[in-house]
C-alpha atoms as a PDB file:
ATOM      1  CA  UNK A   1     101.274 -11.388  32.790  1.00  0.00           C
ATOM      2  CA  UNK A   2     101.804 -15.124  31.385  1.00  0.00           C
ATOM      3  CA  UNK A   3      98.309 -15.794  33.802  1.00  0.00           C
ATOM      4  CA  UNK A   4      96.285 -13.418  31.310  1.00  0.00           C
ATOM      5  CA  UNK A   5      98.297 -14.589  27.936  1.00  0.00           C
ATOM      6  CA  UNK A   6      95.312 -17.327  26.683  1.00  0.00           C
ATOM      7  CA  UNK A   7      92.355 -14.874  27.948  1.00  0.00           C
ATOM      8  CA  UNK A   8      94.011 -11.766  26.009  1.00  0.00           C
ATOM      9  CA  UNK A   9      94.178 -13.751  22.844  1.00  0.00           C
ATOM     10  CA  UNK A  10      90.886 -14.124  23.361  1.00  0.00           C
ATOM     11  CA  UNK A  11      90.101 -11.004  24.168  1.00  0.00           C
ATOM     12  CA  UNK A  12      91.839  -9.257  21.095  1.00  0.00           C
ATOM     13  CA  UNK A  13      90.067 -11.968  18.909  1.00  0.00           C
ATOM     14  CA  UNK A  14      86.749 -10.941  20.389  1.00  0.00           C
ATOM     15  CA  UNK A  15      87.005  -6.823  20.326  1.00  0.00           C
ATOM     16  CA  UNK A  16      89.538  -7.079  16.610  1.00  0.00           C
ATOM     17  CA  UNK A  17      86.683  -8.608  15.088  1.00  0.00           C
ATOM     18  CA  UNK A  18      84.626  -5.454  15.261  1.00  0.00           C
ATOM     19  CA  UNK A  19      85.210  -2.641  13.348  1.00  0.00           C
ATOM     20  CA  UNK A  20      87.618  -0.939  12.034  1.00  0.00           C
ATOM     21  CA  UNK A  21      90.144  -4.138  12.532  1.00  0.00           C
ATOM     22  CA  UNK A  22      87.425  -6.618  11.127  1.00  0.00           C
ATOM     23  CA  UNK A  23      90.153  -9.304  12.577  1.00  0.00           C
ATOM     24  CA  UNK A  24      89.754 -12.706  12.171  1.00  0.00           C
ATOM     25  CA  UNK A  25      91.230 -14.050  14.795  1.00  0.00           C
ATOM     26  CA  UNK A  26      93.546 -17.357  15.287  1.00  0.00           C
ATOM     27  CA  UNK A  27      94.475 -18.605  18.727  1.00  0.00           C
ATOM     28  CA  UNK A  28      97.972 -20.037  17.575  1.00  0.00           C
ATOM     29  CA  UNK A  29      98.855 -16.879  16.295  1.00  0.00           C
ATOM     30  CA  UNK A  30      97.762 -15.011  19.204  1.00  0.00           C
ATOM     31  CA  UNK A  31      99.570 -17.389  21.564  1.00  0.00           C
ATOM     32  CA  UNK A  32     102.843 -17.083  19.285  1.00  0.00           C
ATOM     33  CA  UNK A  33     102.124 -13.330  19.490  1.00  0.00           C
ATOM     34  CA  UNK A  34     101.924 -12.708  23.042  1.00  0.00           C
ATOM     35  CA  UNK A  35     104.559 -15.134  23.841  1.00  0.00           C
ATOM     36  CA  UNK A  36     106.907 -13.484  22.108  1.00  0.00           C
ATOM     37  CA  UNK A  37     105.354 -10.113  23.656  1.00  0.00           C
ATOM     38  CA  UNK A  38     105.684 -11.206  27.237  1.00  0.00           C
ATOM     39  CA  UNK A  39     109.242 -12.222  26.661  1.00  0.00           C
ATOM     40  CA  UNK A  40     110.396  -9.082  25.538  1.00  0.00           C
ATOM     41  CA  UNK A  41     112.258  -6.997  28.087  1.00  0.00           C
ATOM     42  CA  UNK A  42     110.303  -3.760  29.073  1.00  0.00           C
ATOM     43  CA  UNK A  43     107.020  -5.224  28.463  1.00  0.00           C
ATOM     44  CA  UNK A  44     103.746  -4.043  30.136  1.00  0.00           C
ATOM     45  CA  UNK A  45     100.295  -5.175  30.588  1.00  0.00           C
ATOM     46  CA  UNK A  46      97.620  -3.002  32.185  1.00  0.00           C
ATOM     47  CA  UNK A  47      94.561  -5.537  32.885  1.00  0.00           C
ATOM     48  CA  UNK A  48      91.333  -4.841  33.688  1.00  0.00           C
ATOM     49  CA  UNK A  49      89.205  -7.389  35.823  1.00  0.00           C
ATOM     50  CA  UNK A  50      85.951  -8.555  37.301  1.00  0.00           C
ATOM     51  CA  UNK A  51      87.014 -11.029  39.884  1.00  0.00           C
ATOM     52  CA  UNK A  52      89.220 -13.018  37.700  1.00  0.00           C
ATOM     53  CA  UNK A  53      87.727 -12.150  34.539  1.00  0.00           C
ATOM     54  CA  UNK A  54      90.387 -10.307  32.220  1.00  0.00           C
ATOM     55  CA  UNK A  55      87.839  -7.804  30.777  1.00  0.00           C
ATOM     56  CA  UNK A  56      90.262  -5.327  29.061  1.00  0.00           C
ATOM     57  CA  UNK A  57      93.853  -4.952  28.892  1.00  0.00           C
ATOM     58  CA  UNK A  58      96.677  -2.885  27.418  1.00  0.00           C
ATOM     59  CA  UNK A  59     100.124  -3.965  26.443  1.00  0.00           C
ATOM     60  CA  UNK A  60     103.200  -1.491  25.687  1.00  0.00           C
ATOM     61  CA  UNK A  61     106.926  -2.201  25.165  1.00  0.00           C
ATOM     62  CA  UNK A  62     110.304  -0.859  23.968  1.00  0.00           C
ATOM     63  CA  UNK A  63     110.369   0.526  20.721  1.00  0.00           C
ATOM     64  CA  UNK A  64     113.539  -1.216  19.815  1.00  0.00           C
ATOM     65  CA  UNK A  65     112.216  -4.821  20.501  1.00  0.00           C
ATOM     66  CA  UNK A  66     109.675  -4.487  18.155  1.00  0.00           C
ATOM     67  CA  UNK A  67     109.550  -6.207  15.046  1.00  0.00           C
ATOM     68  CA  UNK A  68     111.745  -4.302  12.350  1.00  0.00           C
ATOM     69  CA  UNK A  69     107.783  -3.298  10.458  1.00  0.00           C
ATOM     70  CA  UNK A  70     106.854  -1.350  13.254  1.00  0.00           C
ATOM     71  CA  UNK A  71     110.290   0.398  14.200  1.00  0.00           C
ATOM     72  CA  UNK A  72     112.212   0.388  10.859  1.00  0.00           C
ATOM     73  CA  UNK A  73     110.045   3.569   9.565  1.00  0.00           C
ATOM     74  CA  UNK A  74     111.379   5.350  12.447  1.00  0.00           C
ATOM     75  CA  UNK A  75     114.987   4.543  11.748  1.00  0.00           C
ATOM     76  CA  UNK A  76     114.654   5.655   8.703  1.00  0.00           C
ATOM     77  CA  UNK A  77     113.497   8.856   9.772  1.00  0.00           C
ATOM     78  CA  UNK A  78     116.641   9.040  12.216  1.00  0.00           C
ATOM     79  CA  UNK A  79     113.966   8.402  15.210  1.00  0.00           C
ATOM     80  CA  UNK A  80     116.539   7.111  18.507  1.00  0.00           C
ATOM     81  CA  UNK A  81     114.109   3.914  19.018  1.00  0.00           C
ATOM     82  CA  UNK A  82     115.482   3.388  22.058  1.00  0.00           C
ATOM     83  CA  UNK A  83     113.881   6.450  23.673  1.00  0.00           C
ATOM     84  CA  UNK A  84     110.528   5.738  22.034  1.00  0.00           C
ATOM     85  CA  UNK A  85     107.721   3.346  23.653  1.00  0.00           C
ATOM     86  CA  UNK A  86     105.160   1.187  22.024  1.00  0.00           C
ATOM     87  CA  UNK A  87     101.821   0.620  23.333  1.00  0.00           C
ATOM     88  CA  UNK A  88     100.386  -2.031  21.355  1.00  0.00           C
ATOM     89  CA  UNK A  89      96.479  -3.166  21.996  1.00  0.00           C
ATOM     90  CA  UNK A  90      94.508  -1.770  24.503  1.00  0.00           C
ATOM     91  CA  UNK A  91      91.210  -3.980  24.109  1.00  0.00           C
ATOM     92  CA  UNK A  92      88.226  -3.518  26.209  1.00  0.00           C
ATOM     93  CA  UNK A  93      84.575  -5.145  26.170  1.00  0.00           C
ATOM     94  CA  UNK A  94      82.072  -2.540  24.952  1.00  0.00           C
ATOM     95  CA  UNK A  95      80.281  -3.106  28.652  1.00  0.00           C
ATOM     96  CA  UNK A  96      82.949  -1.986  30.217  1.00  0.00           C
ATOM     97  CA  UNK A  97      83.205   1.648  27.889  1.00  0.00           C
ATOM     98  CA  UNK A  98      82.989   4.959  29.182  1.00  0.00           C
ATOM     99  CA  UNK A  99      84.247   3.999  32.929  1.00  0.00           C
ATOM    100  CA  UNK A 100      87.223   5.462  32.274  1.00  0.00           C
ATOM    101  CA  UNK A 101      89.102   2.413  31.653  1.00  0.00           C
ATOM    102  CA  UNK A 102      91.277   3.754  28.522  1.00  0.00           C
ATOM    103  CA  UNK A 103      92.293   6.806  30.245  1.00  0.00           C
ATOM    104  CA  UNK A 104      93.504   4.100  33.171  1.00  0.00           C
ATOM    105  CA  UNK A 105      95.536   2.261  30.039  1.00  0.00           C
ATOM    106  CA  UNK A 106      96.835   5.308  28.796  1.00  0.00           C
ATOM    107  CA  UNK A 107      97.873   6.730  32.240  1.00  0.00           C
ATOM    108  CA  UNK A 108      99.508   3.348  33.561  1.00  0.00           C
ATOM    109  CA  UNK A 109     101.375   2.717  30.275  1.00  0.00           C
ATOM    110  CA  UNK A 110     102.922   6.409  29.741  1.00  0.00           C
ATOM    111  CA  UNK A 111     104.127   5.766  33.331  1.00  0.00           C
ATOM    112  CA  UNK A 112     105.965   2.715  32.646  1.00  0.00           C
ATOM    113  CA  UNK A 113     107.041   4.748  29.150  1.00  0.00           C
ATOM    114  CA  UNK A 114     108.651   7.639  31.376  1.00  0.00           C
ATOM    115  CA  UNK A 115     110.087   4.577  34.204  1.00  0.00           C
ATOM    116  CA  UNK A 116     112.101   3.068  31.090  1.00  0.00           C
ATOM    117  CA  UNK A 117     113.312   6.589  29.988  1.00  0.00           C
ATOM    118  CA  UNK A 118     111.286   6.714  26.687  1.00  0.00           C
ATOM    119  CA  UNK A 119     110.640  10.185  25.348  1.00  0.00           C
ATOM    120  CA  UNK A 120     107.618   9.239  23.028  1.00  0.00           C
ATOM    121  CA  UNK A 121     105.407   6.889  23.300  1.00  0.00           C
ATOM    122  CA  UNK A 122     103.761   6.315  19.677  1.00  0.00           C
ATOM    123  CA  UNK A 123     101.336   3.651  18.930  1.00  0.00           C
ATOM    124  CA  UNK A 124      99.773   2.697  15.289  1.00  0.00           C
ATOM    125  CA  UNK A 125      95.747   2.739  14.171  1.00  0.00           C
ATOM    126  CA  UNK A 126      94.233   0.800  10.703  1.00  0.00           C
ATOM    127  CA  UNK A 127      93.328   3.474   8.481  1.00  0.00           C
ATOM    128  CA  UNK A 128      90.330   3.176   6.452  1.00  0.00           C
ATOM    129  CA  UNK A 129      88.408   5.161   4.624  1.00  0.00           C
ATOM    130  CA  UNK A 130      85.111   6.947   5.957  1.00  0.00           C
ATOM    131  CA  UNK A 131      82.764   4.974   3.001  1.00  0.00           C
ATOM    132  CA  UNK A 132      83.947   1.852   4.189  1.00  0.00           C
ATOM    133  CA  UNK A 133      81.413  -0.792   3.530  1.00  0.00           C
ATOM    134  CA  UNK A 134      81.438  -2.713   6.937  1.00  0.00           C
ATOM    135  CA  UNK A 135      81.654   0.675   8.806  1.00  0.00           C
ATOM    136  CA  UNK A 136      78.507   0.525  11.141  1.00  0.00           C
ATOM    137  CA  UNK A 137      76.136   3.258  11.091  1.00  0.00           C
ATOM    138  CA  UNK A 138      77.131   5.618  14.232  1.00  0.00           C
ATOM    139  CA  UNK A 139      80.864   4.069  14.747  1.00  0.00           C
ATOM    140  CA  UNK A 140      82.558   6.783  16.537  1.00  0.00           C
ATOM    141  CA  UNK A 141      86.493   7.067  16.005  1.00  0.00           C
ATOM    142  CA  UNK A 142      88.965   6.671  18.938  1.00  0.00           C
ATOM    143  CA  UNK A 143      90.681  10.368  17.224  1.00  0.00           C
ATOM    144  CA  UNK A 144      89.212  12.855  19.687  1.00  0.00           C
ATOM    145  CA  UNK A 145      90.073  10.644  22.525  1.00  0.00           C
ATOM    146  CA  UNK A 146      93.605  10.218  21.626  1.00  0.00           C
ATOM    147  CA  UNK A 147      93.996  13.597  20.782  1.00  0.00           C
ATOM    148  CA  UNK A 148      92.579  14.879  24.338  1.00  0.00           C
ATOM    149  CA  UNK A 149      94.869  12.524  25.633  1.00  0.00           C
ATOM    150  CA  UNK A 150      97.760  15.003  23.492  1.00  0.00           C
ATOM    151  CA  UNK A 151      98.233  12.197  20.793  1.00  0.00           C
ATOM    152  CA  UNK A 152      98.257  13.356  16.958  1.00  0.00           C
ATOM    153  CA  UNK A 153      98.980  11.603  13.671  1.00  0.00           C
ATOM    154  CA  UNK A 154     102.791  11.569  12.796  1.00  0.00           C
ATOM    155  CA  UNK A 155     103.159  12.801   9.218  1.00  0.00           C
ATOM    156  CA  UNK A 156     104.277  10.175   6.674  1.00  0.00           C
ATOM    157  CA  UNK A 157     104.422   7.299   9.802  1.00  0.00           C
ATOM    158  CA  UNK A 158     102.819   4.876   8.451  1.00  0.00           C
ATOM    159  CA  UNK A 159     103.216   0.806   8.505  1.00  0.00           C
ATOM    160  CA  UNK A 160     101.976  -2.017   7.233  1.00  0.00           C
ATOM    161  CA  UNK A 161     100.612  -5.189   9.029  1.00  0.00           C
ATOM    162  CA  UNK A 162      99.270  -8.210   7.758  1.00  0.00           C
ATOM    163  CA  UNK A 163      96.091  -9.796   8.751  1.00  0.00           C
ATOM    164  CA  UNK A 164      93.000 -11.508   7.734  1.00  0.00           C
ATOM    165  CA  UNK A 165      89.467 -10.089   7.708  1.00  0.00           C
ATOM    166  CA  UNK A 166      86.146 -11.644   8.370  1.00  0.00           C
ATOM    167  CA  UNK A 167      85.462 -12.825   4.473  1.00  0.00           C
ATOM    168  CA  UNK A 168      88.961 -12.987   2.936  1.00  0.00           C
ATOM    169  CA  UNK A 169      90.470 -16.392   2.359  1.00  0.00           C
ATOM    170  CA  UNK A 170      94.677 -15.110   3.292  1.00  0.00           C
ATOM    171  CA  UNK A 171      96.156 -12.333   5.153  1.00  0.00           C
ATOM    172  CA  UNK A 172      96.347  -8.945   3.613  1.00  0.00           C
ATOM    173  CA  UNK A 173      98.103  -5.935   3.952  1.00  0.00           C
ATOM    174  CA  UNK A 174      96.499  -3.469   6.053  1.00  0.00           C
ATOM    175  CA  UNK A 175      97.966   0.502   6.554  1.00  0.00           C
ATOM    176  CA  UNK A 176      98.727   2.066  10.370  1.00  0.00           C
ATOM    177  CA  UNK A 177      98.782   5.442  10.869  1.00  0.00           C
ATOM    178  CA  UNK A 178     101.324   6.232  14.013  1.00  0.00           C
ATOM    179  CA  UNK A 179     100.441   8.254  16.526  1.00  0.00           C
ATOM    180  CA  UNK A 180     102.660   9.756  18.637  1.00  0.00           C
ATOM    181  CA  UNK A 181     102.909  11.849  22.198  1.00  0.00           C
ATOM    182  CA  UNK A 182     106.040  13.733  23.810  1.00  0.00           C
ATOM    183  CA  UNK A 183     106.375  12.399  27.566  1.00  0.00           C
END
Protein backbone atom coordinates (compact mmCIF):
# COMPACT_ATOMS: atom_id res chain seq x y z
CA UNK A 1 0.00 0.00 0.00
CA UNK A 2 2.69 2.76 1.16
CA UNK A 3 4.00 2.20 -2.90
CA UNK A 4 0.52 3.76 -4.10
CA UNK A 5 0.21 6.45 -1.03
CA UNK A 6 1.69 9.72 -3.28
CA UNK A 7 -0.21 8.45 -6.61
CA UNK A 8 -3.65 8.04 -4.57
CA UNK A 9 -3.36 11.53 -3.26
CA UNK A 10 -3.17 12.32 -6.51
CA UNK A 11 -5.63 10.42 -7.68
CA UNK A 12 -8.39 11.57 -5.11
CA UNK A 13 -7.23 15.21 -5.92
CA UNK A 14 -7.82 14.56 -9.59
CA UNK A 15 -11.44 12.57 -9.54
CA UNK A 16 -12.65 14.94 -5.90
CA UNK A 17 -12.34 17.82 -8.01
CA UNK A 18 -15.27 16.83 -10.17
CA UNK A 19 -18.56 16.88 -9.13
CA UNK A 20 -20.38 16.39 -6.51
CA UNK A 21 -17.05 16.70 -4.13
CA UNK A 22 -15.84 19.89 -6.10
CA UNK A 23 -12.49 19.12 -3.87
CA UNK A 24 -9.74 21.20 -3.93
CA UNK A 25 -7.17 19.21 -3.35
CA UNK A 26 -3.77 19.65 -1.16
CA UNK A 27 -0.97 17.13 -1.36
CA UNK A 28 0.15 17.65 2.39
CA UNK A 29 -3.11 16.92 3.48
CA UNK A 30 -3.53 13.99 1.39
CA UNK A 31 -0.14 12.61 2.43
CA UNK A 32 -1.09 13.30 6.26
CA UNK A 33 -4.37 11.58 5.32
CA UNK A 34 -3.29 8.43 3.92
CA UNK A 35 -0.49 8.09 6.26
CA UNK A 36 -2.47 7.99 8.96
CA UNK A 37 -4.89 5.61 6.81
CA UNK A 38 -2.23 3.08 5.99
CA UNK A 39 -1.19 2.91 9.58
CA UNK A 40 -4.34 1.98 10.88
CA UNK A 41 -4.77 -1.69 11.68
CA UNK A 42 -7.38 -3.42 9.34
CA UNK A 43 -6.76 -1.19 6.53
CA UNK A 44 -7.40 -2.09 2.83
CA UNK A 45 -6.59 -0.84 -0.51
CA UNK A 46 -8.07 -2.34 -3.67
CA UNK A 47 -5.87 -0.74 -6.66
CA UNK A 48 -6.48 -0.71 -10.00
CA UNK A 49 -3.50 -0.58 -12.58
CA UNK A 50 -2.16 -0.21 -16.08
CA UNK A 51 1.33 -1.49 -15.80
CA UNK A 52 2.32 0.55 -12.90
CA UNK A 53 -0.08 3.20 -13.30
CA UNK A 54 -2.47 3.39 -10.12
CA UNK A 55 -5.63 4.19 -12.17
CA UNK A 56 -8.32 3.66 -9.45
CA UNK A 57 -8.32 2.48 -6.03
CA UNK A 58 -10.49 1.82 -2.99
CA UNK A 59 -9.60 2.05 0.64
CA UNK A 60 -11.77 0.52 3.66
CA UNK A 61 -10.96 0.11 7.38
CA UNK A 62 -12.30 -0.61 10.89
CA UNK A 63 -15.02 1.38 11.96
CA UNK A 64 -13.54 1.95 15.33
CA UNK A 65 -10.21 3.52 14.05
CA UNK A 66 -11.88 6.09 12.41
CA UNK A 67 -11.83 9.50 13.42
CA UNK A 68 -14.50 10.11 16.28
CA UNK A 69 -16.72 12.44 13.13
CA UNK A 70 -17.24 9.51 11.22
CA UNK A 71 -17.94 6.82 14.05
CA UNK A 72 -19.26 8.96 16.97
CA UNK A 73 -22.90 9.19 15.20
CA UNK A 74 -22.98 5.56 15.40
CA UNK A 75 -22.18 5.38 19.08
CA UNK A 76 -24.60 7.45 19.72
CA UNK A 77 -27.05 5.42 18.11
CA UNK A 78 -25.72 2.33 20.25
CA UNK A 79 -24.08 1.02 16.77
CA UNK A 80 -21.12 -1.88 18.16
CA UNK A 81 -18.35 -0.02 15.87
CA UNK A 82 -16.32 -2.70 16.18
CA UNK A 83 -18.44 -4.97 13.98
CA UNK A 84 -18.97 -2.23 11.40
CA UNK A 85 -16.44 -1.54 8.34
CA UNK A 86 -15.59 1.64 6.58
CA UNK A 87 -14.87 1.89 3.03
CA UNK A 88 -13.63 5.22 2.48
CA UNK A 89 -12.78 6.47 -1.36
CA UNK A 90 -13.07 4.37 -4.12
CA UNK A 91 -11.70 6.78 -6.98
CA UNK A 92 -11.47 5.78 -10.51
CA UNK A 93 -10.48 7.74 -13.85
CA UNK A 94 -13.62 8.29 -15.94
CA UNK A 95 -11.62 6.09 -18.83
CA UNK A 96 -11.56 3.43 -16.89
CA UNK A 97 -15.81 3.53 -16.07
CA UNK A 98 -18.14 0.96 -16.87
CA UNK A 99 -15.41 -2.05 -16.88
CA UNK A 100 -16.66 -3.15 -13.94
CA UNK A 101 -14.05 -1.78 -11.80
CA UNK A 102 -16.43 -0.54 -8.78
CA UNK A 103 -18.20 -3.72 -8.56
CA UNK A 104 -14.32 -5.22 -8.25
CA UNK A 105 -13.93 -2.42 -5.20
CA UNK A 106 -17.03 -3.26 -3.72
CA UNK A 107 -16.56 -7.09 -3.96
CA UNK A 108 -12.79 -7.08 -2.68
CA UNK A 109 -13.54 -4.67 0.20
CA UNK A 110 -16.86 -6.48 1.64
CA UNK A 111 -14.49 -9.50 1.62
CA UNK A 112 -11.91 -8.07 3.74
CA UNK A 113 -15.20 -6.50 5.80
CA UNK A 114 -16.52 -10.21 6.43
CA UNK A 115 -12.35 -11.53 7.00
CA UNK A 116 -12.24 -8.89 10.01
CA UNK A 117 -15.70 -10.04 11.34
CA UNK A 118 -17.58 -6.75 10.52
CA UNK A 119 -21.32 -7.10 10.18
CA UNK A 120 -21.91 -3.79 8.15
CA UNK A 121 -19.98 -2.20 6.10
CA UNK A 122 -21.35 1.57 5.78
CA UNK A 123 -19.63 4.21 3.88
CA UNK A 124 -20.67 8.15 3.67
CA UNK A 125 -21.69 10.32 0.24
CA UNK A 126 -21.77 14.57 0.07
CA UNK A 127 -25.25 15.41 -0.18
CA UNK A 128 -26.28 18.16 -2.32
CA UNK A 129 -29.09 19.32 -3.62
CA UNK A 130 -30.42 18.42 -7.26
CA UNK A 131 -30.33 22.53 -8.39
CA UNK A 132 -26.90 22.66 -7.51
CA UNK A 133 -25.18 25.26 -9.54
CA UNK A 134 -21.91 23.37 -10.55
CA UNK A 135 -23.99 20.15 -11.14
CA UNK A 136 -23.14 19.30 -14.87
CA UNK A 137 -25.83 18.79 -17.23
CA UNK A 138 -26.33 14.78 -17.46
CA UNK A 139 -24.30 13.91 -14.03
CA UNK A 140 -25.66 10.62 -13.17
CA UNK A 141 -25.70 9.68 -9.30
CA UNK A 142 -23.71 6.68 -7.93
CA UNK A 143 -27.55 5.78 -5.94
CA UNK A 144 -28.76 3.04 -8.26
CA UNK A 145 -25.41 1.49 -8.28
CA UNK A 146 -25.04 1.32 -4.64
CA UNK A 147 -28.36 0.28 -4.16
CA UNK A 148 -27.99 -2.80 -6.74
CA UNK A 149 -25.06 -3.47 -4.89
CA UNK A 150 -27.90 -3.80 -1.59
CA UNK A 151 -26.63 -0.40 -0.10
CA UNK A 152 -29.43 2.19 1.13
CA UNK A 153 -29.33 5.50 3.00
CA UNK A 154 -29.27 5.03 6.88
CA UNK A 155 -31.97 7.26 8.35
CA UNK A 156 -30.71 10.25 10.38
CA UNK A 157 -26.72 9.00 9.63
CA UNK A 158 -25.40 11.77 8.69
CA UNK A 159 -21.76 13.53 9.26
CA UNK A 160 -20.01 16.31 8.66
CA UNK A 161 -16.55 16.77 6.95
CA UNK A 162 -14.64 19.68 6.26
CA UNK A 163 -13.15 20.62 3.02
CA UNK A 164 -12.48 23.24 0.53
CA UNK A 165 -14.14 23.71 -2.86
CA UNK A 166 -12.85 24.95 -6.13
CA UNK A 167 -13.70 28.93 -5.42
CA UNK A 168 -13.87 29.16 -1.60
CA UNK A 169 -10.98 30.78 0.19
CA UNK A 170 -11.18 28.08 3.77
CA UNK A 171 -12.59 24.76 4.41
CA UNK A 172 -16.26 24.35 4.92
CA UNK A 173 -18.54 22.09 6.31
CA UNK A 174 -19.91 19.70 3.97
CA UNK A 175 -23.00 16.94 4.98
CA UNK A 176 -22.52 12.82 4.35
CA UNK A 177 -25.24 10.79 4.06
CA UNK A 178 -24.18 7.03 5.37
CA UNK A 179 -24.90 4.28 3.60
CA UNK A 180 -24.98 1.13 4.91
CA UNK A 181 -25.14 -2.86 3.85
CA UNK A 182 -25.68 -6.07 6.17
CA UNK A 183 -22.73 -8.63 5.31
Amino acid sequence: MARFLDDLGALRISVFAQYPYLYDGDPDYEARYLREFSEEKGSVMVAALEGERLVGAATASPMAGQKPAFRQVFEERGHDVSRIFYFGESVLLSAWRGQGIGHAFFDEREAAARAAGAQMAVFASVIRPAGHPARPAGYSPLDPFWRARGYAPMDGLETELAWKEHGEERESPKALQYWMRHL
